[in-house]
Protein backbone atom coordinates (compact mmCIF):
# COMPACT_ATOMS: atom_id res chain seq x y z
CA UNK A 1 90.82 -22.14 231.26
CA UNK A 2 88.72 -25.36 231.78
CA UNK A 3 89.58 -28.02 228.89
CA UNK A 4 86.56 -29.19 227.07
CA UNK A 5 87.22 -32.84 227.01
CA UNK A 6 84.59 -34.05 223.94
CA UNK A 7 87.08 -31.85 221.49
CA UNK A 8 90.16 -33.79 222.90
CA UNK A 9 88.73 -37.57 222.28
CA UNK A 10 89.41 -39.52 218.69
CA UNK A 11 86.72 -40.88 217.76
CA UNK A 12 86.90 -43.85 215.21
CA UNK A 13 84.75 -45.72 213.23
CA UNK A 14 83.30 -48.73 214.47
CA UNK A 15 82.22 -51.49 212.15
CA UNK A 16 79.88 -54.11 212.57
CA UNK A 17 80.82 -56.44 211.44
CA UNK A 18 84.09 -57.48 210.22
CA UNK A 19 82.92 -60.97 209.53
CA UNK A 20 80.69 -60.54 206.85
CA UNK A 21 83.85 -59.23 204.84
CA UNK A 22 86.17 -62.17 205.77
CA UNK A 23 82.88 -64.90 205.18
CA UNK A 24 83.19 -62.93 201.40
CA UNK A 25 86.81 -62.96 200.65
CA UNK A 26 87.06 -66.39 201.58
CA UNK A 27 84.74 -67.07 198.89
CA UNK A 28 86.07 -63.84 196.64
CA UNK A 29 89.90 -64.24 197.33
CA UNK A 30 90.49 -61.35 194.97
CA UNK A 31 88.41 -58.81 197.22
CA UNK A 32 90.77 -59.47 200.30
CA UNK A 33 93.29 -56.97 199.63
CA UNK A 34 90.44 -53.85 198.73
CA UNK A 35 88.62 -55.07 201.61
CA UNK A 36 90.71 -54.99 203.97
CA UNK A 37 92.31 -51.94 202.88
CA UNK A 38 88.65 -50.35 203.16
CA UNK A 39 88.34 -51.69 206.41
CA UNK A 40 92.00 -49.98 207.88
CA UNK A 41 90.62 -46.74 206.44
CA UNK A 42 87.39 -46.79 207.78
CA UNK A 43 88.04 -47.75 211.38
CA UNK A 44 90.46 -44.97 211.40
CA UNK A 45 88.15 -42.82 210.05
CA UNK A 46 86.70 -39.81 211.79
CA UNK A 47 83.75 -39.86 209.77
CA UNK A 48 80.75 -37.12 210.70
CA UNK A 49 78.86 -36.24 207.76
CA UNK A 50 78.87 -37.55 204.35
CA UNK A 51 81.25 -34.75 203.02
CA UNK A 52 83.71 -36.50 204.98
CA UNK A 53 83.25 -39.74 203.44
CA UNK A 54 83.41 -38.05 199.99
CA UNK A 55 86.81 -36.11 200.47
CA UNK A 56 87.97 -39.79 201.01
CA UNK A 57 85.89 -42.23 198.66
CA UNK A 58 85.01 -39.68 195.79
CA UNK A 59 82.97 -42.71 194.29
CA UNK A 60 80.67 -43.29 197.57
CA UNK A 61 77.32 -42.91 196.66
CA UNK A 62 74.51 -41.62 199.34
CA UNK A 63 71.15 -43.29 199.73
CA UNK A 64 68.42 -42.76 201.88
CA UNK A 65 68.34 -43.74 205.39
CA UNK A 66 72.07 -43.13 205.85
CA UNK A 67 73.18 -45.79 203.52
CA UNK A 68 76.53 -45.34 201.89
CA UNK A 69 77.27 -47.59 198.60
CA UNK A 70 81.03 -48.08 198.09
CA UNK A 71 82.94 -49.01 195.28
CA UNK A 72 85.56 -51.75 195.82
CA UNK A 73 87.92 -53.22 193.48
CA UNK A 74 87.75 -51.23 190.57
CA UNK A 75 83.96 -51.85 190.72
CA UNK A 76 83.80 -55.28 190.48
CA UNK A 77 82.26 -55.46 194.03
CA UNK A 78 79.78 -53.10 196.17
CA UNK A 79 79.62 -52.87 199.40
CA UNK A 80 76.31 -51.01 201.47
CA UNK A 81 77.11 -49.80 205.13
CA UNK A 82 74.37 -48.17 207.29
CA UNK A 83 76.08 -44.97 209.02
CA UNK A 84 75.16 -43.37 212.39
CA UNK A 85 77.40 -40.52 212.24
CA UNK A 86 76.58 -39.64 215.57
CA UNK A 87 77.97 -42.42 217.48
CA UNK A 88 80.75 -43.46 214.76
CA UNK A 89 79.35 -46.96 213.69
CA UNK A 90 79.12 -48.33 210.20
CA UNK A 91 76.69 -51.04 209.73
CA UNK A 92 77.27 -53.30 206.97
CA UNK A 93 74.57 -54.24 205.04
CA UNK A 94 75.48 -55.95 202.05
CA UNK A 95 78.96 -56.57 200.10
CA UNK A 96 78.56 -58.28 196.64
CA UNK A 97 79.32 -58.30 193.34
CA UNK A 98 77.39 -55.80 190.87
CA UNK A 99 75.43 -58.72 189.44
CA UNK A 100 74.27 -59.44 192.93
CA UNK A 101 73.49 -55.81 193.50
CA UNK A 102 71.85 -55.27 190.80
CA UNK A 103 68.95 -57.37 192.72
CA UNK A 104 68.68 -55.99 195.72
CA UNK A 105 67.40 -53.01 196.75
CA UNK A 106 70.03 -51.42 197.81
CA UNK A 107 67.97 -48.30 199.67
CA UNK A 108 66.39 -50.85 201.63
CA UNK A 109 68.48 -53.83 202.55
């Protein structure tokens, strides 16, 4: 029996990037703890479709264009990431705090 190697590989998330959560906690001490917590779980995340997102986050919304809008802190904050399943990356796109998101356009940004 020949081993099929691509089943036998972990694949993890890979975030880009984790700076643009530490620039905001330093400026929203309160989101550290969620955000980092979010970060462990994504980047040991095996995430390959949205329904694997949702058996996690059962608050993650879906957008367009692979864009995933995440709850953190009890809502206080919301955080956009860009996924590309395919190759296990999470882009993020925006973290802020409702107020903020309320302006942006969140399908887009």
């Amino acid at each position: 029996m020949i081993p099929n190697w691509e089943q036998d590989i972990i694949h993890f998330m890979r975030i880009i990037s984790r700076k643009t959560l530490r620039e905001f906690w330093d400026q929203h001490p309160d989101a550290r703890q969620p955000l980092q917590a979010w970060y462990d779980d994504a980047k040991h995340a095996e995430w390959r479709s949205p329904i694997d997102i949702k058996n996690v986050y059962r608050n993650a919304s879906f957008l367009t264009n692979n864009r995933v809008i995440f709850n953190i802190k009890g809502n206080d904050y919301r955080l956009i990431v860009v996924v590309q399943y395919v190759h296990g990356i999470l882009y993020i796109r925006f973290i802020g705090t409702h107020r903020e998101y309320d302006r942006i356009g969140a399908a887009t940004i």
